[in-house]
N, C-alpha and C. Protein backbone atom coordinates (compact mmCIF):
# COMPACT_ATOMS: atom_id res chain seq x y z
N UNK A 1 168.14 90.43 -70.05
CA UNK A 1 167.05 91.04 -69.32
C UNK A 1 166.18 91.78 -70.32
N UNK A 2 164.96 91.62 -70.56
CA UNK A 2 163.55 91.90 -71.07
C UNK A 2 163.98 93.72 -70.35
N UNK A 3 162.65 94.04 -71.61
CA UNK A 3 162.03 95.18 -71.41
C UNK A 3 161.40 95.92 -69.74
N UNK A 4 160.23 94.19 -69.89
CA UNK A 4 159.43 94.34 -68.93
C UNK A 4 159.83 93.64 -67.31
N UNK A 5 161.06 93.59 -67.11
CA UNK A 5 161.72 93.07 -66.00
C UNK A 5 161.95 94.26 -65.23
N UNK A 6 162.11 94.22 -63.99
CA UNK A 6 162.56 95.54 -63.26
C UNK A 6 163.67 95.02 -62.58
N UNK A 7 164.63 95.67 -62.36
CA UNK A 7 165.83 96.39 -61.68
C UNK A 7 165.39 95.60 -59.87
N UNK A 8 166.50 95.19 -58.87
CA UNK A 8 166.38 95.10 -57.92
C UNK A 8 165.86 96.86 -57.32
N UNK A 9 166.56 97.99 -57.57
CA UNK A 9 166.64 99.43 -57.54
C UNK A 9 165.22 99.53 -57.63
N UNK A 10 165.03 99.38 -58.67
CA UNK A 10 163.64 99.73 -59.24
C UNK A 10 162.11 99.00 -58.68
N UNK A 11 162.24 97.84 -58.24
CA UNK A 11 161.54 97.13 -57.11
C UNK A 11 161.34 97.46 -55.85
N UNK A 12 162.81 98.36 -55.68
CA UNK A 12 162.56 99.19 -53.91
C UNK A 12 162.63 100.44 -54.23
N UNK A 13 161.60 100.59 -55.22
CA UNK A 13 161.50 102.31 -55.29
C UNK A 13 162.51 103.31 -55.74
N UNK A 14 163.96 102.79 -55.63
CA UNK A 14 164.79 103.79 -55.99
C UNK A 14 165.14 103.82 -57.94
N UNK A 15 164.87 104.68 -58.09
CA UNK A 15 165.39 105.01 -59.58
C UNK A 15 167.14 104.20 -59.84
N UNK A 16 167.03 103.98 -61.29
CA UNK A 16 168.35 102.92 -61.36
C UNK A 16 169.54 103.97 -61.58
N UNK A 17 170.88 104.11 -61.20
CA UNK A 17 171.81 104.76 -61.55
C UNK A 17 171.76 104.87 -63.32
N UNK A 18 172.61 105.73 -63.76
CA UNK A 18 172.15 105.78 -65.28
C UNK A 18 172.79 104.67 -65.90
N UNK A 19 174.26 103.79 -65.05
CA UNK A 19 174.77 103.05 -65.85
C UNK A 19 173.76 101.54 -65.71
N UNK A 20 172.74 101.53 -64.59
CA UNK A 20 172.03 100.85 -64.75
C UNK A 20 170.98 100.53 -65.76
N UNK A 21 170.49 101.78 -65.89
CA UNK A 21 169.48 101.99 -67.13
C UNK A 21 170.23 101.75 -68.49
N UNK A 22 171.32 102.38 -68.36
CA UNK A 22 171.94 101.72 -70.00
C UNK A 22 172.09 100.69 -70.30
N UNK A 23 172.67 99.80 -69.08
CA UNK A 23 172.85 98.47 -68.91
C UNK A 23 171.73 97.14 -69.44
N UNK A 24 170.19 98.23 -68.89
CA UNK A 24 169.12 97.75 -68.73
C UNK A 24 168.47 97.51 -70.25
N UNK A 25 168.46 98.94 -70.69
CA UNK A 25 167.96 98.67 -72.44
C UNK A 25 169.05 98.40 -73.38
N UNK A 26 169.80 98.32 -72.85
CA UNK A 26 171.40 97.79 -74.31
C UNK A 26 171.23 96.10 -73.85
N UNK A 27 170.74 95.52 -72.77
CA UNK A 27 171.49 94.41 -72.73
C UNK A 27 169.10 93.39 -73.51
N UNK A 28 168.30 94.03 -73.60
CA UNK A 28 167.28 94.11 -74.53
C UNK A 28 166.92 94.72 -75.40
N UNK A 29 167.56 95.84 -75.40
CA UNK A 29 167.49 96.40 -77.30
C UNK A 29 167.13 95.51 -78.40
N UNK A 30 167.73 94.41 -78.56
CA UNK A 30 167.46 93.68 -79.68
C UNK A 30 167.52 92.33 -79.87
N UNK A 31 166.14 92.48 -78.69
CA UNK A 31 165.44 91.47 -78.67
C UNK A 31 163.99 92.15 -78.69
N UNK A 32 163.83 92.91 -79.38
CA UNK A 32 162.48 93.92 -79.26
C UNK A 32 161.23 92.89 -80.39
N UNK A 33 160.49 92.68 -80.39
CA UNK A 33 159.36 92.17 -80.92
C UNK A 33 158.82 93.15 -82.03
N UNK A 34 159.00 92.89 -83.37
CA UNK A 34 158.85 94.57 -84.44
C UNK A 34 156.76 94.39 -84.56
N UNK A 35 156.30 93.19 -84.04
CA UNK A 35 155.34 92.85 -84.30
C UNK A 35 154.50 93.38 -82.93
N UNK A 36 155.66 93.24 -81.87
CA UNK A 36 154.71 94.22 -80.85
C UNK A 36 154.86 95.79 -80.77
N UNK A 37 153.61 96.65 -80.60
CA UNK A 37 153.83 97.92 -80.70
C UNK A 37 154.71 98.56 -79.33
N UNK A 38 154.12 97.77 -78.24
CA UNK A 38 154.47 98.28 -76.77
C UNK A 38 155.96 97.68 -76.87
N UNK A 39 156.18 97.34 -77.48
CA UNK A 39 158.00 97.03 -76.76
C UNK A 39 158.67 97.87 -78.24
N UNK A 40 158.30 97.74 -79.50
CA UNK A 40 158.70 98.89 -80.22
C UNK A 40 158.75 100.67 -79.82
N UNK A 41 157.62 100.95 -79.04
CA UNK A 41 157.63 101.99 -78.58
C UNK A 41 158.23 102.06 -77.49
N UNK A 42 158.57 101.00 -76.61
CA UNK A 42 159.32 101.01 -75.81
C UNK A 42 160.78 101.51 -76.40
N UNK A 43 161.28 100.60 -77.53
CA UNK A 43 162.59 100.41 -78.01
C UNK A 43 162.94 102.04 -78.36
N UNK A 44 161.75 102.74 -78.96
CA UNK A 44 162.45 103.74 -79.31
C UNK A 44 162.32 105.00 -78.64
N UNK A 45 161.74 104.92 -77.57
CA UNK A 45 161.64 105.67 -76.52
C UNK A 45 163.58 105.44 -75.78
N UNK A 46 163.41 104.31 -75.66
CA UNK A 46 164.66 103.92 -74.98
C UNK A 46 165.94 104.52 -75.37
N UNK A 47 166.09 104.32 -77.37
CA UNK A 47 167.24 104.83 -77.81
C UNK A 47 167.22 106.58 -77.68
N UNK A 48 166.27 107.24 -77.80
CA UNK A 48 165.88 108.63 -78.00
C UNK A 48 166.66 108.80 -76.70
N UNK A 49 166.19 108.23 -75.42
CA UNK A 49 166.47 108.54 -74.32
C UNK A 49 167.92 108.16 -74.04
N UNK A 50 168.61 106.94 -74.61
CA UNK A 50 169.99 106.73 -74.43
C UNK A 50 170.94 108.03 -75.51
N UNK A 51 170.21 108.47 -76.41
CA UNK A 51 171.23 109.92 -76.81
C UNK A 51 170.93 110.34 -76.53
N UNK A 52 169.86 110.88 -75.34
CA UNK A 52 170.23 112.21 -74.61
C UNK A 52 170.56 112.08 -73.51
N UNK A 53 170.86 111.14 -73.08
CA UNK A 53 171.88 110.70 -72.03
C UNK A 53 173.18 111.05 -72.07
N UNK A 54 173.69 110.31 -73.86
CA UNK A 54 175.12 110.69 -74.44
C UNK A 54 175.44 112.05 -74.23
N UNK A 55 174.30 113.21 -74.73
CA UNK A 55 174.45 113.97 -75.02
C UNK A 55 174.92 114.75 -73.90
N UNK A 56 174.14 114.57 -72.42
CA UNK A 56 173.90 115.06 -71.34
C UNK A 56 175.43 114.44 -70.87
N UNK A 57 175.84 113.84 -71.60
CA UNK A 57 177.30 113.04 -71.06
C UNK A 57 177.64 112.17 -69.96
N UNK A 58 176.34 111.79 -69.68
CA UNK A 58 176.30 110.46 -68.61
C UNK A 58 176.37 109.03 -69.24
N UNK A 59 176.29 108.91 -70.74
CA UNK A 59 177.02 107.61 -70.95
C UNK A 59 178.19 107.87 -71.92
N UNK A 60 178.90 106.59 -71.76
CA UNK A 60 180.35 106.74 -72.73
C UNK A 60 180.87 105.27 -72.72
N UNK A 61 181.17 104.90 -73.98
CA UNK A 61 181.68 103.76 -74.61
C UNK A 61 182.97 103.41 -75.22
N UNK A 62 183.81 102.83 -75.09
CA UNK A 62 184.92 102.69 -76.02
C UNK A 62 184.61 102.07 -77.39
N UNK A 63 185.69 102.81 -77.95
CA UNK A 63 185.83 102.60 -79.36
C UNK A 63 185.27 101.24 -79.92
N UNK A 64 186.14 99.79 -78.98
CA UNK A 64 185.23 98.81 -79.51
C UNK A 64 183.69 98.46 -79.10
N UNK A 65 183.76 99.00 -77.99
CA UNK A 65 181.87 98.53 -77.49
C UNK A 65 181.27 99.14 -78.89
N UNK A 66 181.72 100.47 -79.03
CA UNK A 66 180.72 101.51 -80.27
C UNK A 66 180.79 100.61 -81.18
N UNK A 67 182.01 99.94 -81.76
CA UNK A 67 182.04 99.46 -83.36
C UNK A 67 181.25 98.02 -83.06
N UNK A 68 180.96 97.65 -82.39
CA UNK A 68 179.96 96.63 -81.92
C UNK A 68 179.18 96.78 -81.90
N UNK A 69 178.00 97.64 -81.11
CA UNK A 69 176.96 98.02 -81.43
C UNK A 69 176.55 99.07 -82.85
N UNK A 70 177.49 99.70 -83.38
CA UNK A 70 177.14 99.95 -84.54
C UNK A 70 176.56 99.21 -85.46
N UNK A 71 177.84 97.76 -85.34
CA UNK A 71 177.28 96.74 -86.44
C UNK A 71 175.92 96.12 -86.17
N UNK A 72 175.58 96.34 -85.07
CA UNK A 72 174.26 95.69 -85.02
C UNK A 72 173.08 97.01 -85.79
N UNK A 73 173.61 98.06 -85.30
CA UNK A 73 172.46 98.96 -85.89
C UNK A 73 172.62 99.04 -87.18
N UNK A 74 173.43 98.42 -87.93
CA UNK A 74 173.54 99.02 -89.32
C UNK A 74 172.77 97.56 -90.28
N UNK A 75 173.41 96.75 -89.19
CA UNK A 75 172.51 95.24 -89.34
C UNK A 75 170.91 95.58 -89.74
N UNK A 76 170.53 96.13 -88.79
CA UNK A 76 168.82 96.25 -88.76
C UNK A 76 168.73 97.58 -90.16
N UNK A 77 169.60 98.33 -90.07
CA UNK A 77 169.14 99.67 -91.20
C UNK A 77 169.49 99.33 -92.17
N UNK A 78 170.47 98.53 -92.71
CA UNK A 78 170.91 97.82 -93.89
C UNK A 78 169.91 97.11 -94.27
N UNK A 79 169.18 96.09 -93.41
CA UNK A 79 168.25 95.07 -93.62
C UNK A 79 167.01 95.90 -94.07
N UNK A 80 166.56 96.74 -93.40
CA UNK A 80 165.60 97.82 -93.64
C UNK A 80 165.28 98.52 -94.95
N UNK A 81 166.21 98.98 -95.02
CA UNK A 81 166.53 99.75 -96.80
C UNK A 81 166.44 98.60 -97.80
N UNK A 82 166.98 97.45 -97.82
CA UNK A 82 167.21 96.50 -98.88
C UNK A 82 165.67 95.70 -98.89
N UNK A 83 165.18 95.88 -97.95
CA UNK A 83 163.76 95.54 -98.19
C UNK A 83 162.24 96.51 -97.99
N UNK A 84 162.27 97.40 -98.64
CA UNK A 84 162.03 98.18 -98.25
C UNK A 84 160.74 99.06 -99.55
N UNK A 85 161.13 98.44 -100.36
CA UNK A 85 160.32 98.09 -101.80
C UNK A 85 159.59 96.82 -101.68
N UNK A 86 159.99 96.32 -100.95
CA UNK A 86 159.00 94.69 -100.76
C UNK A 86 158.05 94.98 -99.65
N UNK A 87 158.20 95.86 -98.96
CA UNK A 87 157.79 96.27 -97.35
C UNK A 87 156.68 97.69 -98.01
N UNK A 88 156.81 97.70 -99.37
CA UNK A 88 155.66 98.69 -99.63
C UNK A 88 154.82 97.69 -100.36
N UNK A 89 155.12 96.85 -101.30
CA UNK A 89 154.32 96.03 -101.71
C UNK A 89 153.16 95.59 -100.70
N UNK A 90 153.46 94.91 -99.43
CA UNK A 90 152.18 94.89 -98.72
C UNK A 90 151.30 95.93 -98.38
N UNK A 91 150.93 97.28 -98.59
CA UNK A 91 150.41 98.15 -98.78
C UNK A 91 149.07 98.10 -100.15
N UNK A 92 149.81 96.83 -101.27
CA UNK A 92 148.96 96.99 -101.77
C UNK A 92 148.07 95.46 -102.35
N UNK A 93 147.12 96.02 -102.55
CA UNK A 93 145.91 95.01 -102.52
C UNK A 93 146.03 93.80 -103.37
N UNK A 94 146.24 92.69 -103.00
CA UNK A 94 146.79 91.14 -103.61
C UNK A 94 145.49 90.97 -104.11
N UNK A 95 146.16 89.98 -105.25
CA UNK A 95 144.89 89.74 -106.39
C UNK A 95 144.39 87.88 -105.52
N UNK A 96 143.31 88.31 -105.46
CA UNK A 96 143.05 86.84 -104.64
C UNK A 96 141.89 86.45 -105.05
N UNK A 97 141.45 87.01 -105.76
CA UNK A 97 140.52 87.17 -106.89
C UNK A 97 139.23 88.25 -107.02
N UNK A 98 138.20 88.15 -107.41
CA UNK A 98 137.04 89.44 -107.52
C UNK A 98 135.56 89.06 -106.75
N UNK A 99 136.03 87.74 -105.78
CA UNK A 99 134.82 88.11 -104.67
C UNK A 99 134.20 89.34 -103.63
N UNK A 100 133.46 89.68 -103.70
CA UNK A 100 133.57 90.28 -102.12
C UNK A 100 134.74 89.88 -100.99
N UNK A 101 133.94 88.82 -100.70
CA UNK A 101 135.12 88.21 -99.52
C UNK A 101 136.79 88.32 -99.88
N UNK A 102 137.24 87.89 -101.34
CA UNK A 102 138.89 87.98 -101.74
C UNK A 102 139.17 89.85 -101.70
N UNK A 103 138.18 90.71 -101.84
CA UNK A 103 138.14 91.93 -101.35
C UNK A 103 138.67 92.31 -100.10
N UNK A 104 137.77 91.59 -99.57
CA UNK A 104 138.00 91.60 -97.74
C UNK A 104 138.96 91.62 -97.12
N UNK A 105 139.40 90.21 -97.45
CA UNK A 105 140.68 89.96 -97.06
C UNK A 105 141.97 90.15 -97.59
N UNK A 106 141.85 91.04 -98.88
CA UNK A 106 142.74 91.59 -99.44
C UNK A 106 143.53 92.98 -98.70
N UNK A 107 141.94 93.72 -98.37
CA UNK A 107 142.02 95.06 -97.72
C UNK A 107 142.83 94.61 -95.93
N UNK A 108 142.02 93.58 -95.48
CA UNK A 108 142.39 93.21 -94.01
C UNK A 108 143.78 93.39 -94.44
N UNK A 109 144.09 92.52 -94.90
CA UNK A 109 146.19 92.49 -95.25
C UNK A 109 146.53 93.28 -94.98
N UNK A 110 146.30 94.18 -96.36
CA UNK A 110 146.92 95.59 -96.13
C UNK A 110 146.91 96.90 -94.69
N UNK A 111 145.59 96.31 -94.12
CA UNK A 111 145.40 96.98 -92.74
C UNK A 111 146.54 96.36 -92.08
N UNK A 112 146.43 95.05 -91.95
CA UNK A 112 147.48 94.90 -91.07
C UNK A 112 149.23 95.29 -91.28
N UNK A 113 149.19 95.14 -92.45
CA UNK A 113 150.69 95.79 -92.76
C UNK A 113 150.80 97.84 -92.78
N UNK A 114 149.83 98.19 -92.78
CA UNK A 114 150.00 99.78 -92.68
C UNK A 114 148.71 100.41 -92.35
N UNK A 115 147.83 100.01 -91.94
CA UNK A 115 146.48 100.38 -91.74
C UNK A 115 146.73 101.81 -90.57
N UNK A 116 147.36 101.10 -89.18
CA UNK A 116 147.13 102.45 -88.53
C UNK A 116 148.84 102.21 -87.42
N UNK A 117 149.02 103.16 -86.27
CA UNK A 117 149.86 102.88 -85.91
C UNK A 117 150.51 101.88 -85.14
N UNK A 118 149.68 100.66 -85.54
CA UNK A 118 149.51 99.62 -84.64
C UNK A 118 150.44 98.84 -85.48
N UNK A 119 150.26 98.92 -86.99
CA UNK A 119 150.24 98.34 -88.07
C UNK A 119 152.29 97.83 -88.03
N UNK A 120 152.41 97.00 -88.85
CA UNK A 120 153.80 96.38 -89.01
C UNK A 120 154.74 97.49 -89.80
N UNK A 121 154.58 98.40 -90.92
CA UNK A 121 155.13 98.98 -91.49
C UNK A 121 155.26 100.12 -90.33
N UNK A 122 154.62 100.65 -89.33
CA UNK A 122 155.06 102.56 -88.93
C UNK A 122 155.84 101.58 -87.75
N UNK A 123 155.49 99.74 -87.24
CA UNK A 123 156.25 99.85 -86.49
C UNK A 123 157.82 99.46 -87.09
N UNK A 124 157.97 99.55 -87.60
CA UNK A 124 159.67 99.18 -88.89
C UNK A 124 160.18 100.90 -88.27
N UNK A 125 158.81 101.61 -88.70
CA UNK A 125 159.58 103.02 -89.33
C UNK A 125 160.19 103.37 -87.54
N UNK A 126 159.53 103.19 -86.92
CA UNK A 126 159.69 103.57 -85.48
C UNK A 126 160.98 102.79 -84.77
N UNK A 127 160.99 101.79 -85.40
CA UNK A 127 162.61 100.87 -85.32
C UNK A 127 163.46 101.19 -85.95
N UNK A 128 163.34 101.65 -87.38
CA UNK A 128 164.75 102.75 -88.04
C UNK A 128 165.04 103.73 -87.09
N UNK A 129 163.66 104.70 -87.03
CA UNK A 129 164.44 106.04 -85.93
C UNK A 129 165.01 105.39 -84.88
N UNK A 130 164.48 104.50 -83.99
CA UNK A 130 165.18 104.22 -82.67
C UNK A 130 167.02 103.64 -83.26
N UNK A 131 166.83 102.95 -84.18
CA UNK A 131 168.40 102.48 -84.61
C UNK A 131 169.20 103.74 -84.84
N UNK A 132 168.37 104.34 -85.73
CA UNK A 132 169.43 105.65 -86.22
C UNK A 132 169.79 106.62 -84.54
N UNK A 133 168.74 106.88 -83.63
CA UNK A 133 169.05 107.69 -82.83
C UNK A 133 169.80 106.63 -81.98
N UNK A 134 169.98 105.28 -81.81
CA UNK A 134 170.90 104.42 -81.25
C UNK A 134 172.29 104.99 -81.96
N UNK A 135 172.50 104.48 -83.17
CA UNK A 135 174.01 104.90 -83.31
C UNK A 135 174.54 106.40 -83.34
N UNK A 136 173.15 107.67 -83.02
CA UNK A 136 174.34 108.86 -82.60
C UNK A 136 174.68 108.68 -81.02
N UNK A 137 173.82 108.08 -80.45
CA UNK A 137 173.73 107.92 -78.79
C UNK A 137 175.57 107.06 -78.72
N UNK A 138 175.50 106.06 -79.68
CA UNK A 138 176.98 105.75 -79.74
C UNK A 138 178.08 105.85 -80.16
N UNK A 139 177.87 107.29 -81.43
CA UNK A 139 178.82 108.08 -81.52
C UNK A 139 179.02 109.67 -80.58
N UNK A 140 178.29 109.70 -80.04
CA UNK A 140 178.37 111.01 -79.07
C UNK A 140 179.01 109.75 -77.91
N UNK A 141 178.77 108.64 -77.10
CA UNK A 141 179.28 107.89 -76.27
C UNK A 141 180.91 107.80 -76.27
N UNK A 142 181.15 107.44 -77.66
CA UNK A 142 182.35 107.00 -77.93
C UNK A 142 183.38 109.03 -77.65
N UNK A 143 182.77 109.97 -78.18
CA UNK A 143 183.12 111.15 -77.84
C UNK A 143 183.41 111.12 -76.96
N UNK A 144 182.20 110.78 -75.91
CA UNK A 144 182.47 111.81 -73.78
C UNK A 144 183.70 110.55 -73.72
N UNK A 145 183.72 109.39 -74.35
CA UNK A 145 185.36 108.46 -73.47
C UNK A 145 186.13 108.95 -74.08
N UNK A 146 186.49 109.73 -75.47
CA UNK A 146 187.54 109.72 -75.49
C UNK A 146 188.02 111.06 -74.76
N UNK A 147 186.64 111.96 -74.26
CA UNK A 147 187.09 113.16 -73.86
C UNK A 147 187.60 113.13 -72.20
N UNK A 148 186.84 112.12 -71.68
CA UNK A 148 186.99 111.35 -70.48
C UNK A 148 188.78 110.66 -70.28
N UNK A 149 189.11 110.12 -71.40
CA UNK A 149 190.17 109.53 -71.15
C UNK A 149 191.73 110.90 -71.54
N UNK A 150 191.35 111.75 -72.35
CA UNK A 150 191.95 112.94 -72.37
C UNK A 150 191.82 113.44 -71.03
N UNK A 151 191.20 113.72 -70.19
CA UNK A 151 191.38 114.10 -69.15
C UNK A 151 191.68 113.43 -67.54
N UNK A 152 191.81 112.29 -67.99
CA UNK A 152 192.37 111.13 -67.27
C UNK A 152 194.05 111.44 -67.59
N UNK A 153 194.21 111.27 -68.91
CA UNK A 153 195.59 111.52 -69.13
C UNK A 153 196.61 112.51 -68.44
N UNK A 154 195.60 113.76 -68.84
CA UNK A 154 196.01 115.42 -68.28
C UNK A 154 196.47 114.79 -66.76
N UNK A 155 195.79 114.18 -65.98
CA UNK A 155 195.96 114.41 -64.49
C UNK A 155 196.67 113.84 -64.06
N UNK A 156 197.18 112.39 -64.90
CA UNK A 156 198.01 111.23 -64.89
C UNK A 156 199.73 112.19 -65.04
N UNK A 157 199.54 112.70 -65.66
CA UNK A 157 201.02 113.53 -66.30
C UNK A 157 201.14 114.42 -65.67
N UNK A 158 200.11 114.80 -64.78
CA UNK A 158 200.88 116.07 -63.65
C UNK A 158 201.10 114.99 -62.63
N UNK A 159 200.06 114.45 -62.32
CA UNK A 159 200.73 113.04 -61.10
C UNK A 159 202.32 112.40 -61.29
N UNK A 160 202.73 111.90 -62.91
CA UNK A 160 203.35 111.26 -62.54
C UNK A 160 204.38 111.73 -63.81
N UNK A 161 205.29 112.88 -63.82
CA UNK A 161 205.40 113.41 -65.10
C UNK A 161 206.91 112.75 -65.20
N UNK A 162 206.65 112.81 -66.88
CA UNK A 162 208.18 112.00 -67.60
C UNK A 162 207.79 111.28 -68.57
């Protein structure tokens, strides 16, 4: 399920339960378009909002869901950093020769790779933060279960002690 899909919930007006909404941007997280701004800003609106969800302690993950989605975020931040010196190079002005016009379209480039916030490079940078605030959202997650399942335990052992 896309970004831009809505929820049966969400079609009849009612707001989605939260495990819906998590459901909703974890199961399109990453399939985000880095070339579109509106679903990048979507993406990192989304993760910002899934750790303070964690935080607020309405979501929680087990150990393996977390080490799963970790690897994906570390996928994209690993990939990020290792190119990342090449990802400044388009910033700067290719020799295409000393026309006017090889001017032109030298400068266009570079607009399009960092010109404004529309541009391919702030939307990268706006996809690191959303990754990075993704994996505390799934280390605070992996926290509320295990604090969740500690207190599952507690009640289990007065229920059923021995």
């Amino acid at each position: 399920m896309g970004f831009d899909e809505k929820s049966l919930a969400e079609q009849q007006g009612t707001p989605p339960a939260a495990g819906d909404a998590t459901a909703k941007f974890l199961g399109g997280v990453f399939e985000t378009d880095v070339t579109d701004t509106s679903q990048v800003m979507a993406f990192n609106k989304g993760a910002h909002d899934l750790k303070a969800l964690a935080s607020d302690g309405g979501f929680a993950i087990n150990e393996a869901g977390m080490t799963e989605y970790i690897k994906l975020c570390d996928m994209f931040l690993d990939g990020y950093s290792s190119r990342q010196r090449e990802l400044m190079r388009l910033t700067e002005r290719a020799k295409l020769g000393s026309s006017p016009y090889a001017y032109k379209v030298a400068d266009h480039n570079i607009t399009v790779a960092n010109g404004d916030r529309h541009s391919l490079i702030p939307n990268l940078d706006l996809m690191k933060d959303g990754y990075e605030r993704l994996k505390e959202a799934f280390e605070i997650a992996r926290k509320n279960y295990r604090e969740t399942e500690a207190e599952h335990d507690k009640v289990f052992k007065k229920i059923l002690p021995g």
